[in-house]
Each structure stands twice: as structure tokens, then as C-alpha cells.
PDB file of N, CA and C in Angstrom:
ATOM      1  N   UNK A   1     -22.790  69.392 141.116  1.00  0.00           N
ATOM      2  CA  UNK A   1     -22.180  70.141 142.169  1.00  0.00           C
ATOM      3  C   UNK A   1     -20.866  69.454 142.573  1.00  0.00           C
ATOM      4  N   UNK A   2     -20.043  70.410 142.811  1.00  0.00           N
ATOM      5  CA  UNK A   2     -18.790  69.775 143.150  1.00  0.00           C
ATOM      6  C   UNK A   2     -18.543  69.256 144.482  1.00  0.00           C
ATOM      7  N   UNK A   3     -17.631  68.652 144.715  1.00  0.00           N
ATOM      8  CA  UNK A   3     -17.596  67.247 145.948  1.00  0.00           C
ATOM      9  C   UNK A   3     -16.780  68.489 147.224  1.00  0.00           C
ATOM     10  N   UNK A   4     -16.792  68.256 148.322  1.00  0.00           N
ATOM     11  CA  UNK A   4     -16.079  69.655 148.860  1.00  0.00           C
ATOM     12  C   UNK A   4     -14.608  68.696 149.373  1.00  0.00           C
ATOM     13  N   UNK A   5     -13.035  69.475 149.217  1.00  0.00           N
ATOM     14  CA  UNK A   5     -12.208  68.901 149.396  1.00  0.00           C
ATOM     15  C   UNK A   5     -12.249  68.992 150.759  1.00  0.00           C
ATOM     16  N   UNK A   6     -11.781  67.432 151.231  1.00  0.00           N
ATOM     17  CA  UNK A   6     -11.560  67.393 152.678  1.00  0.00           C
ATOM     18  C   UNK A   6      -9.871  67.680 152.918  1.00  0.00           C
ATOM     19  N   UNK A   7      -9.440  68.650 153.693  1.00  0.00           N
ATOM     20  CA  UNK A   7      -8.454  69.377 154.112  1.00  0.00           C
ATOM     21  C   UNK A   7      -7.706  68.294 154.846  1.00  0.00           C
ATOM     22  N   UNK A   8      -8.540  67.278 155.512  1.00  0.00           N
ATOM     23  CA  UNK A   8      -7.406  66.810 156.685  1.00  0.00           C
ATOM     24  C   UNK A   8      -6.656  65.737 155.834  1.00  0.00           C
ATOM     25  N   UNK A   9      -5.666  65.004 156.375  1.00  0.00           N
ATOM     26  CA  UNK A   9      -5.092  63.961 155.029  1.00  0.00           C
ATOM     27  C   UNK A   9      -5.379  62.558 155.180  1.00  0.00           C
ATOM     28  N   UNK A  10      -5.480  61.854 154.567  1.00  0.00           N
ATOM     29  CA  UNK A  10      -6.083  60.861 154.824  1.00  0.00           C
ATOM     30  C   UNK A  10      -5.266  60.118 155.479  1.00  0.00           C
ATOM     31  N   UNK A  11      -6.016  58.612 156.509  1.00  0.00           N
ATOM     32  CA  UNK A  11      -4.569  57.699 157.456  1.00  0.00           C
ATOM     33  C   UNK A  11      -3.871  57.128 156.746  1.00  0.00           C
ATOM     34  N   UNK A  12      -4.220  56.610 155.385  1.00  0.00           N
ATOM     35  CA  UNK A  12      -2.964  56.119 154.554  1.00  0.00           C
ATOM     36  C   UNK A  12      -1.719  56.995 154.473  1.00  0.00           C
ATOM     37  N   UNK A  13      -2.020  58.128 154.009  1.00  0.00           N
ATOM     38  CA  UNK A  13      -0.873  59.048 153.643  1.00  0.00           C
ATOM     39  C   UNK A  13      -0.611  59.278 155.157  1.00  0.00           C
ATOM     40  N   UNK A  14      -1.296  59.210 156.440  1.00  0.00           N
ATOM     41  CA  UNK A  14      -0.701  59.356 157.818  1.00  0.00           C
ATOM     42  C   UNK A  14       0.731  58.456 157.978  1.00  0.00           C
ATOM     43  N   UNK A  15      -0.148  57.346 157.773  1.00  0.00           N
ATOM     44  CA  UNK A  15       0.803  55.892 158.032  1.00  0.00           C
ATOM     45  C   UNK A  15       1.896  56.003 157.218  1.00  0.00           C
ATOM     46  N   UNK A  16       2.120  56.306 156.248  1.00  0.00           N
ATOM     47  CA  UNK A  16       3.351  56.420 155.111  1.00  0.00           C
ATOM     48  C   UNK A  16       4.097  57.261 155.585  1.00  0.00           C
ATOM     49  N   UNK A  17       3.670  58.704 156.104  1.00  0.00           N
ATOM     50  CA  UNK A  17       4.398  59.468 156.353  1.00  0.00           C
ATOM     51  C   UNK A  17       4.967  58.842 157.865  1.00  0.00           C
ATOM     52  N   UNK A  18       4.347  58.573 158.691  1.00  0.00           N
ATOM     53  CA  UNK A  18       5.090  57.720 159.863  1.00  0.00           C
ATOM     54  C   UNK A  18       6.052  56.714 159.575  1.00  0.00           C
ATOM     55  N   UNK A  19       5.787  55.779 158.716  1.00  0.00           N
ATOM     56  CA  UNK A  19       6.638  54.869 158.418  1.00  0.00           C
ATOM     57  C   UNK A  19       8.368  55.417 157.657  1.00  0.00           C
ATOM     58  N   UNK A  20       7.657  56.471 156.997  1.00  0.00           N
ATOM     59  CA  UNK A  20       9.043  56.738 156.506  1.00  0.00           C
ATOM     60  C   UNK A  20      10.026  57.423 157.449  1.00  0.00           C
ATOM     61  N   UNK A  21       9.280  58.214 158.516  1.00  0.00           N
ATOM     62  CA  UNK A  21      10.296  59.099 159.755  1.00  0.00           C
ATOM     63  C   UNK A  21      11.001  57.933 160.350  1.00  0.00           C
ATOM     64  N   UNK A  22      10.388  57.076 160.541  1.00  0.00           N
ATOM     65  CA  UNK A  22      10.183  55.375 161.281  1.00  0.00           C
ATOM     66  C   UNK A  22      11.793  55.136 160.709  1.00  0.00           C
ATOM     67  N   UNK A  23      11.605  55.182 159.932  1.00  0.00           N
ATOM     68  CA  UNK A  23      12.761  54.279 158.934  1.00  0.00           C
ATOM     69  C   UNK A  23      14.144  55.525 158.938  1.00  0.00           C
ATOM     70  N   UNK A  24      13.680  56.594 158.138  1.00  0.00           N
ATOM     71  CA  UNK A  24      14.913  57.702 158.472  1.00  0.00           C
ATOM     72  C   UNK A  24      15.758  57.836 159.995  1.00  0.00           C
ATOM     73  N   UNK A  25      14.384  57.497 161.022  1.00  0.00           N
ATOM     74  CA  UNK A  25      15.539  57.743 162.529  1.00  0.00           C
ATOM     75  C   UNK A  25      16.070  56.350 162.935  1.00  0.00           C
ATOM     76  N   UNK A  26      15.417  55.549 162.350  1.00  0.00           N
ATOM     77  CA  UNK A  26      16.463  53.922 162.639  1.00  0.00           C
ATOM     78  C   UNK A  26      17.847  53.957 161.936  1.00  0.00           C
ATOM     79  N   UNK A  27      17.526  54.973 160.876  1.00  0.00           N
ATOM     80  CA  UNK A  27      18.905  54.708 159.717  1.00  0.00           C
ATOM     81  C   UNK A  27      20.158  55.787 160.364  1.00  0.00           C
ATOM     82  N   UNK A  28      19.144  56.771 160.747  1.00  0.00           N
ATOM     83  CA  UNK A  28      20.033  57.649 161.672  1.00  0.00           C
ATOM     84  C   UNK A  28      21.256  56.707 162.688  1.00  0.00           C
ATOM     85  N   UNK A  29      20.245  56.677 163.586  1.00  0.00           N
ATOM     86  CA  UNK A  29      20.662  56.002 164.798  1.00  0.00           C
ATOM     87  C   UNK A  29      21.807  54.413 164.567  1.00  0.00           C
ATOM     88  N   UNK A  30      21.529  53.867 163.376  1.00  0.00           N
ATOM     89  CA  UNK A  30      22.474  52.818 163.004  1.00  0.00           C
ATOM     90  C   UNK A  30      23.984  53.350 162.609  1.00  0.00           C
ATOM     91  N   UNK A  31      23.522  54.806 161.664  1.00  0.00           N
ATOM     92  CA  UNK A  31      24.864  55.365 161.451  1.00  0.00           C
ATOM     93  C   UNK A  31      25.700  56.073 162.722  1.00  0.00           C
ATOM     94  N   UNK A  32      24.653  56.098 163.441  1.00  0.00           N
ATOM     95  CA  UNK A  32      25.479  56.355 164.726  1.00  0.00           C
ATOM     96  C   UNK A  32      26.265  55.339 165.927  1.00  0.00           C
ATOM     97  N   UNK A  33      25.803  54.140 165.374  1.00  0.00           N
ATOM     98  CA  UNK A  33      25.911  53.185 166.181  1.00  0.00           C
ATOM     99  C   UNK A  33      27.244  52.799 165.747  1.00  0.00           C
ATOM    100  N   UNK A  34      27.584  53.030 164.334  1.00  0.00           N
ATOM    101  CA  UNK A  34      28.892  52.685 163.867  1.00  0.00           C
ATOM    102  C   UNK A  34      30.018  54.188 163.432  1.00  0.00           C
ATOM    103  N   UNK A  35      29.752  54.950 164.580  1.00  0.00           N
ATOM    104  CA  UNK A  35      30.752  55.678 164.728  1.00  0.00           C
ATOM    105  C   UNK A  35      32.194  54.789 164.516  1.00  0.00           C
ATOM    106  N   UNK A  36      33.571  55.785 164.226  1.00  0.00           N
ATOM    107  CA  UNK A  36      34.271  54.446 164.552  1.00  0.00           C
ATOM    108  C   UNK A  36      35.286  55.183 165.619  1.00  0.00           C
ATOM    109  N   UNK A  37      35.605  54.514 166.272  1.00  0.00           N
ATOM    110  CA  UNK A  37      36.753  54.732 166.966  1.00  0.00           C
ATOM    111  C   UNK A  37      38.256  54.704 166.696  1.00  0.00           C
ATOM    112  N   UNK A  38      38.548  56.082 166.800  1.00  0.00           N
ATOM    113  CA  UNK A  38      39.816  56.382 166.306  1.00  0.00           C
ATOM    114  C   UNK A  38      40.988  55.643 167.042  1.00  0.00           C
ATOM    115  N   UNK A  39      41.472  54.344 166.737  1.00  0.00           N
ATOM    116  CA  UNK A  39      43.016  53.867 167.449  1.00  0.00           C
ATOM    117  C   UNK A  39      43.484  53.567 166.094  1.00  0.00           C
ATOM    118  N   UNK A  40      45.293  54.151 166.572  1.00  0.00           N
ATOM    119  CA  UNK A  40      46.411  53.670 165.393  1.00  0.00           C
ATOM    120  C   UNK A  40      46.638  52.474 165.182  1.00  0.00           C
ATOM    121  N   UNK A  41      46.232  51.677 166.814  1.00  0.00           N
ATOM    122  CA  UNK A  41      46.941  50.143 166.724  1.00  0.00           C
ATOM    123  C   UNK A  41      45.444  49.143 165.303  1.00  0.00           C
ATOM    124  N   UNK A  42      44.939  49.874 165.129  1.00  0.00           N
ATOM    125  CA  UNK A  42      43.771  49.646 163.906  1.00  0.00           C
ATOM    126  C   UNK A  42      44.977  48.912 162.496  1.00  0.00           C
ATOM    127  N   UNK A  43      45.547  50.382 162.413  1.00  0.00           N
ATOM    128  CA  UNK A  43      46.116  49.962 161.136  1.00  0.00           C
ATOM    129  C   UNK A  43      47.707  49.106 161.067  1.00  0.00           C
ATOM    130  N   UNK A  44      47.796  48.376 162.074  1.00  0.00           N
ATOM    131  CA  UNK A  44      48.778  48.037 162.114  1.00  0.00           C
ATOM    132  C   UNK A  44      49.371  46.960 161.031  1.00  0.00           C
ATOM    133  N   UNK A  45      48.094  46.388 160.467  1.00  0.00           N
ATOM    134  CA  UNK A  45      48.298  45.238 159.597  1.00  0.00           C
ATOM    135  C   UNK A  45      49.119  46.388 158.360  1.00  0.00           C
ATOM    136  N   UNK A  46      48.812  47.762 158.638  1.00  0.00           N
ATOM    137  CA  UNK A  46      49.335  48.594 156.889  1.00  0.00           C
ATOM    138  C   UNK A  46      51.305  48.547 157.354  1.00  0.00           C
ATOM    139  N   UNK A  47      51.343  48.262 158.153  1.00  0.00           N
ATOM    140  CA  UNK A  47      52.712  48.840 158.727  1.00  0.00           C
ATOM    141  C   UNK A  47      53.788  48.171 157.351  1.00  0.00           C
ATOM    142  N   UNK A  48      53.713  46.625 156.948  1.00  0.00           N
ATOM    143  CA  UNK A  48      54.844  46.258 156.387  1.00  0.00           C
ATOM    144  C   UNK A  48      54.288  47.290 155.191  1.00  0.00           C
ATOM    145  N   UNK A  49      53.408  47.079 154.460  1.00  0.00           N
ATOM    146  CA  UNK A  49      53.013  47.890 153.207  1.00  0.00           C
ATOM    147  C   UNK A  49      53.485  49.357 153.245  1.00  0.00           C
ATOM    148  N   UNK A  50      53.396  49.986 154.119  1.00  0.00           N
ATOM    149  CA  UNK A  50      54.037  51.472 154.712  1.00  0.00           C
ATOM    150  C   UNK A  50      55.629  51.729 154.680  1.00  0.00           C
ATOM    151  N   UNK A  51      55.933  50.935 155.069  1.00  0.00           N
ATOM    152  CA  UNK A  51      57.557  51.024 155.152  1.00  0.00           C
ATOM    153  C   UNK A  51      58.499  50.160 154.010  1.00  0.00           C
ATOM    154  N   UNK A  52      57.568  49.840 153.191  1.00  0.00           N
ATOM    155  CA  UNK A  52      58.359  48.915 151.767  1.00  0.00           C
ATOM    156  C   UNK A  52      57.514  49.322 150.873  1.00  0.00           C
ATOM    157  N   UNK A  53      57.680  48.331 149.634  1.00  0.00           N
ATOM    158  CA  UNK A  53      56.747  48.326 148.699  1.00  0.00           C
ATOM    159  C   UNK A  53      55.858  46.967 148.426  1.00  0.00           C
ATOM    160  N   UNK A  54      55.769  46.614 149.583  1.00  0.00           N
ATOM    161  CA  UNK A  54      54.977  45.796 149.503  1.00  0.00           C
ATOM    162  C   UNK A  54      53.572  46.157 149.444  1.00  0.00           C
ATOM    163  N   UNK A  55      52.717  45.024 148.766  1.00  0.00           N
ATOM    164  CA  UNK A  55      51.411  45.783 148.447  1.00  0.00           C
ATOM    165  C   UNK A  55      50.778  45.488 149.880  1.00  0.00           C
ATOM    166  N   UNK A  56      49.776  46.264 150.595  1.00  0.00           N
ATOM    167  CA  UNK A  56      48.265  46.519 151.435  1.00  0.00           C
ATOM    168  C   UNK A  56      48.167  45.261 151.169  1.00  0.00           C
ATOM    169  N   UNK A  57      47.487  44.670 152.353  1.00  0.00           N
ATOM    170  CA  UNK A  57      46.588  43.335 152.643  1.00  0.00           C
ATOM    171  C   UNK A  57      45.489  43.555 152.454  1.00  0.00           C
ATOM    172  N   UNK A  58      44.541  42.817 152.349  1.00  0.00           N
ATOM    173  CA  UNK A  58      43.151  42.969 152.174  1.00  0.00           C
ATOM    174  C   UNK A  58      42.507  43.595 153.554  1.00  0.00           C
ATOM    175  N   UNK A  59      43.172  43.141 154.588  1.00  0.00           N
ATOM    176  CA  UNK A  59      43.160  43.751 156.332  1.00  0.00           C
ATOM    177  C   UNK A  59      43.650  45.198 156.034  1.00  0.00           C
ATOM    178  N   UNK A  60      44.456  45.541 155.643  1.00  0.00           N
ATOM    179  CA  UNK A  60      45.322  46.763 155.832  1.00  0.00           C
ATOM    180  C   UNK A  60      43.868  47.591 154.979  1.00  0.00           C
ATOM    181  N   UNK A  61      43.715  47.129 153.635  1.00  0.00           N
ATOM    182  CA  UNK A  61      42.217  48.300 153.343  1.00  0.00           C
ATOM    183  C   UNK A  61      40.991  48.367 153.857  1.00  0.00           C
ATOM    184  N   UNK A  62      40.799  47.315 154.528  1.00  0.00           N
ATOM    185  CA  UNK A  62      39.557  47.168 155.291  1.00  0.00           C
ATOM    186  C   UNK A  62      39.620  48.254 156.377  1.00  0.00           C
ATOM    187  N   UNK A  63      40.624  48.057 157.228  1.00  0.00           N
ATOM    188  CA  UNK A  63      40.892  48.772 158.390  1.00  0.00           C
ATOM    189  C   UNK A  63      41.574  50.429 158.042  1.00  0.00           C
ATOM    190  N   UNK A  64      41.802  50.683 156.627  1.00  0.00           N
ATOM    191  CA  UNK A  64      42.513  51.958 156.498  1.00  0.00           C
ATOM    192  C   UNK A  64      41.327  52.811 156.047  1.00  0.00           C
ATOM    193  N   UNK A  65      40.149  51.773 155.205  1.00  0.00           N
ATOM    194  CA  UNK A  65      38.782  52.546 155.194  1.00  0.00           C
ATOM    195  C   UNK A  65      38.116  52.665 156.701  1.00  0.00           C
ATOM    196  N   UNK A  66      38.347  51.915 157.290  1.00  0.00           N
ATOM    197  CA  UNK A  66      37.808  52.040 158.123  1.00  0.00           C
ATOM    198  C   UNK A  66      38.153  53.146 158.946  1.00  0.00           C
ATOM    199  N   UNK A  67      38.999  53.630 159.263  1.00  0.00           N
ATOM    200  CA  UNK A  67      39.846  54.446 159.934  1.00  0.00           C
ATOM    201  C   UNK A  67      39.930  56.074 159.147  1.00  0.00           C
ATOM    202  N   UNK A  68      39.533  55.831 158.165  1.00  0.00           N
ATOM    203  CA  UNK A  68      39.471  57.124 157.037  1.00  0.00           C
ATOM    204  C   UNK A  68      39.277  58.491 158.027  1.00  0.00           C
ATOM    205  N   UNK A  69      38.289  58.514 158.888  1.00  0.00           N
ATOM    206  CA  UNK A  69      38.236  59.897 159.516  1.00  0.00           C
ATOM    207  C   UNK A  69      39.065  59.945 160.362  1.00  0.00           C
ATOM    208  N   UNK A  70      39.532  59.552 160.676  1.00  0.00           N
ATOM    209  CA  UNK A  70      40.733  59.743 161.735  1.00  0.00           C
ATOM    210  C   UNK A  70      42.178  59.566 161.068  1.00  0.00           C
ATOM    211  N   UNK A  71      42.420  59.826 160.141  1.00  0.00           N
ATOM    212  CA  UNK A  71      43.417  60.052 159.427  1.00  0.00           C
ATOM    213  C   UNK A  71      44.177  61.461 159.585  1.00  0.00           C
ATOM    214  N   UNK A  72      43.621  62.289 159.664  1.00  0.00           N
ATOM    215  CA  UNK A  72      43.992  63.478 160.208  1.00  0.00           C
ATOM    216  C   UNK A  72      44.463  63.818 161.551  1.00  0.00           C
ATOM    217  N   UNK A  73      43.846  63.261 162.482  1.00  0.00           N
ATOM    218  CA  UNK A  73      44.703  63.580 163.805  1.00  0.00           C
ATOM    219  C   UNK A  73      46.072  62.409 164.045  1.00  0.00           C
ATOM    220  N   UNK A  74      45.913  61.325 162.752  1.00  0.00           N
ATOM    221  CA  UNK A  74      47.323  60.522 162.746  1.00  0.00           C
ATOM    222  C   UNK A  74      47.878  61.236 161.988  1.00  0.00           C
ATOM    223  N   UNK A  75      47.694  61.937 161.419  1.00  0.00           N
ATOM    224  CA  UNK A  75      48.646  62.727 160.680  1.00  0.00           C
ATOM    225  C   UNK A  75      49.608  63.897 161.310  1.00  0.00           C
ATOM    226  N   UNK A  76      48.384  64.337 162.217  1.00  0.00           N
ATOM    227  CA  UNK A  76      48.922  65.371 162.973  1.00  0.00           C
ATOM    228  C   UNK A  76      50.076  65.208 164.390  1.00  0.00           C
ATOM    229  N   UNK A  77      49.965  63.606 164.583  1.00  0.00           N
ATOM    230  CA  UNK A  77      50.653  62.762 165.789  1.00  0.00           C
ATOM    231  C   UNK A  77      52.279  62.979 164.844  1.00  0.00           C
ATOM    232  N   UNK A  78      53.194  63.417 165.676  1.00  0.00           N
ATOM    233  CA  UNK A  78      54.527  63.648 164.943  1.00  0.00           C
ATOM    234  C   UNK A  78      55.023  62.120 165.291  1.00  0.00           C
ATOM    235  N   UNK A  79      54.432  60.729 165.756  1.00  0.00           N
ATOM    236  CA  UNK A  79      54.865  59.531 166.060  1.00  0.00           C
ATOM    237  C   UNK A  79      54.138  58.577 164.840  1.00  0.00           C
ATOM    238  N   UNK A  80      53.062  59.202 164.229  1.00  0.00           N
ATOM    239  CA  UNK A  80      52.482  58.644 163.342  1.00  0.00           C
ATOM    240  C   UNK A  80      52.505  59.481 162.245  1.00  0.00           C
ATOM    241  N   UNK A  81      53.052  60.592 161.511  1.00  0.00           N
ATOM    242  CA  UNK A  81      52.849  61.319 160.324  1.00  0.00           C
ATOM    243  C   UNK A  81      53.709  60.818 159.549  1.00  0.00           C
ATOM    244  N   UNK A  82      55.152  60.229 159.493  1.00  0.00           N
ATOM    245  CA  UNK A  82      56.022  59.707 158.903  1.00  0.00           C
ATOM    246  C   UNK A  82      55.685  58.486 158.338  1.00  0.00           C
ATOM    247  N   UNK A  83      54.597  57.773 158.738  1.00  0.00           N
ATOM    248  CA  UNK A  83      54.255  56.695 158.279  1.00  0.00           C
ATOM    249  C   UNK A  83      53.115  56.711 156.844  1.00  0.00           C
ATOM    250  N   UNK A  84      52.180  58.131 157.318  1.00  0.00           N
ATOM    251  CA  UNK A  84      50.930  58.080 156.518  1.00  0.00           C
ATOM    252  C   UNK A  84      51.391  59.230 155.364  1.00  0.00           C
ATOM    253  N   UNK A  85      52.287  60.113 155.777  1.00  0.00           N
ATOM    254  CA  UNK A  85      52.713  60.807 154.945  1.00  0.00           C
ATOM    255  C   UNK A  85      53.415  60.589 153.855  1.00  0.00           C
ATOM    256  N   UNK A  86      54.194  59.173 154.000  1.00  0.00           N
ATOM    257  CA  UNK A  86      55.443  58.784 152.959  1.00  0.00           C
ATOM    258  C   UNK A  86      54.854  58.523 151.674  1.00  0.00           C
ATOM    259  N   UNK A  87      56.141  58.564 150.704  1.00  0.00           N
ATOM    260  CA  UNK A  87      55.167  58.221 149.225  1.00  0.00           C
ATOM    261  C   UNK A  87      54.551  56.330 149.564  1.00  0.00           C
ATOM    262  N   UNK A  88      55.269  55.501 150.438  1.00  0.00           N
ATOM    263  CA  UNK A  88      54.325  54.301 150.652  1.00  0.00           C
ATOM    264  C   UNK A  88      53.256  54.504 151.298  1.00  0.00           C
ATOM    265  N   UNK A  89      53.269  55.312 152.420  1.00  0.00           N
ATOM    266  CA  UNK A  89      51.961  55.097 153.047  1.00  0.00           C
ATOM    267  C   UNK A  89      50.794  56.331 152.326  1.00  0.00           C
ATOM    268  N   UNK A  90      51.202  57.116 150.807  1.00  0.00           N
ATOM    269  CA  UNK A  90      50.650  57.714 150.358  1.00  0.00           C
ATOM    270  C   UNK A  90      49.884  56.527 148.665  1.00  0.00           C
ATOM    271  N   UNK A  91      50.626  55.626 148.892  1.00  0.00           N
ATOM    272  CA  UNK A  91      50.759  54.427 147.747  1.00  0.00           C
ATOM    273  C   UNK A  91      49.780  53.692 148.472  1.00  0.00           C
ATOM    274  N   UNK A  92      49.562  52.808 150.075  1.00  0.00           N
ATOM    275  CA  UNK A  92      49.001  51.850 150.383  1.00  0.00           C
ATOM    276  C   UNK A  92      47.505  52.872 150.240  1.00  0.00           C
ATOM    277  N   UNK A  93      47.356  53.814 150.895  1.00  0.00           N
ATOM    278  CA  UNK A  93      45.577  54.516 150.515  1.00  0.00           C
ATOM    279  C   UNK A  93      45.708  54.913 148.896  1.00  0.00           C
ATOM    280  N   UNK A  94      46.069  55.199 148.486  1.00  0.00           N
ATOM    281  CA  UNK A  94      45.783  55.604 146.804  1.00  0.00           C
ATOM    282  C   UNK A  94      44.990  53.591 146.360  1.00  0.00           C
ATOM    283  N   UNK A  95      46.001  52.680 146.867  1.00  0.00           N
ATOM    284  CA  UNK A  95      45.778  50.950 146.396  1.00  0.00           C
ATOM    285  C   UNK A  95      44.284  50.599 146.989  1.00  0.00           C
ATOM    286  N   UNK A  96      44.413  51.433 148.260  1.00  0.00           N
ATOM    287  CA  UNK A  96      42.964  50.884 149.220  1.00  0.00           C
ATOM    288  C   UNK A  96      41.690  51.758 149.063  1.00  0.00           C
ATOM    289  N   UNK A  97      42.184  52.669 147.970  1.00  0.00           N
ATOM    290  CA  UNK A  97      40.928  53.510 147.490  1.00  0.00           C
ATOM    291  C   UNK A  97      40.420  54.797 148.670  1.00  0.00           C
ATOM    292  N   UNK A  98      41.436  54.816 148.752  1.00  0.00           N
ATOM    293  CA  UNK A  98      41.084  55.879 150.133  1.00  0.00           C
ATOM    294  C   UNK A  98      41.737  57.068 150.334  1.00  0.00           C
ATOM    295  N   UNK A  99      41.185  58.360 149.723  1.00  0.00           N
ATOM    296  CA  UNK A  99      41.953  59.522 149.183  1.00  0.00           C
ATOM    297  C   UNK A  99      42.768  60.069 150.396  1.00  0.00           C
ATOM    298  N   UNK A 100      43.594  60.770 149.791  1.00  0.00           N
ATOM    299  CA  UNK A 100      44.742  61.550 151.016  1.00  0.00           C
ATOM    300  C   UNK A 100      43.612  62.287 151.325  1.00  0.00           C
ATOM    301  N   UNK A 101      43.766  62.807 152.381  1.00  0.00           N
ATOM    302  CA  UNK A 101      42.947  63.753 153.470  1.00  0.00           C
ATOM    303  C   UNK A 101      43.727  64.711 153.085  1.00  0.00           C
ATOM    304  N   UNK A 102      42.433  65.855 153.200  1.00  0.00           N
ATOM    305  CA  UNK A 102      43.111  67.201 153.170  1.00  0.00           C
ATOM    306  C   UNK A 102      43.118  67.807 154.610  1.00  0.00           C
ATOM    307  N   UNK A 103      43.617  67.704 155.448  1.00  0.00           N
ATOM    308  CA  UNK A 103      43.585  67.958 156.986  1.00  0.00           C
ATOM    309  C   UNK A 103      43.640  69.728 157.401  1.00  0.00           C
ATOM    310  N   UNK A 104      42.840  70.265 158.264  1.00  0.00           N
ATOM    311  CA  UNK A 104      43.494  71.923 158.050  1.00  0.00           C
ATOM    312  C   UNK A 104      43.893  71.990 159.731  1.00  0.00           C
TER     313      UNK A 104
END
């Protein structure tokens, strides 16, 4: 005679499934913790690299990745677009691995 399936799930597979929500909303909440905050005075280390041909500092890509989402409303600043727009400051993110934004 056959064994009758028990429907409810067992606490192992309880506990696993807890542990993993466990872990997904900590990972959440960390990526939220490192929102970043959009300031220009961020990228200031890119400034000589921007206006010459001098190459990006190791600061200037740190902070230009860092700054990546907010690239667009510096773009859109008519005090800051001349800088990120130029073929240098289109040269220092191409060097720092950090694609032009397509901004709409």
C-alpha cells in the first residue's frame, strides 16, 4: 500500500525558504544603503583629465563610476555639460569604463 503524501512542507524546506528571503531583503536593503548621492564637486579630481589630454586618475574613475547615474542631470546643468560632453570628457569615461549615457 502506498505511503499517503503529506501536503504540508517540511521545516527544513521552511527554514531554507526563510533563510533565503532573510538574505534577499538584507541584500536589498544594503543596495539601498549605497544609494549614491548626486554632487559635481565628486568628480572634481576628472577636471585636469577633462580639459586636456591628460589621462583620468585612478580617483577620477573611481568617483566617475561612482557618479555614473547622475551623469545625466550633469549633463543637463548648462555649467556642467561642456565638460562631460567634450571629446575629453567623452575620452576620460570611455578610459574609466563608463559608457556615455544616453540621457532623454
Amino acid at each position: 500500500m502506498a505511503k499517503p503524501s503529506n501536503p504540508s512542507p517540511s521545516p527544513r524546506l521552511l527554514a531554507a525558504a526563510l533563510v533565503a528571503v532573510l538574505v534577499l531583503l538584507s541584500a536589498d536593503r544594503a543596495h539601498v544603503a549605497e544609494a549614491v548621492t548626486c554632487s559635481a564637486s565628486q568628480l572634481s579630481s576628472c577636471v585636469p583629465a577633462m580639459t586636456s589630454s591628460a589621462p583620468p586618475s585612478a580617483l577620477c574613475c573611481s568617483k566617475m563610476r561612482e557618479q555614473r547615474p547622475c551623469l545625466c542631470g550633469y549633463i543637463k546643468n548648462s555649467s556642467l555639460r561642456e565638460y562631460l560632453t567634450s571629446d575629453d570628457g567623452k575620452r576620460v569615461m570611455r578610459v574609466c569604463g563608463v559608457p556615455y549615457p544616453t540621457c532623454t
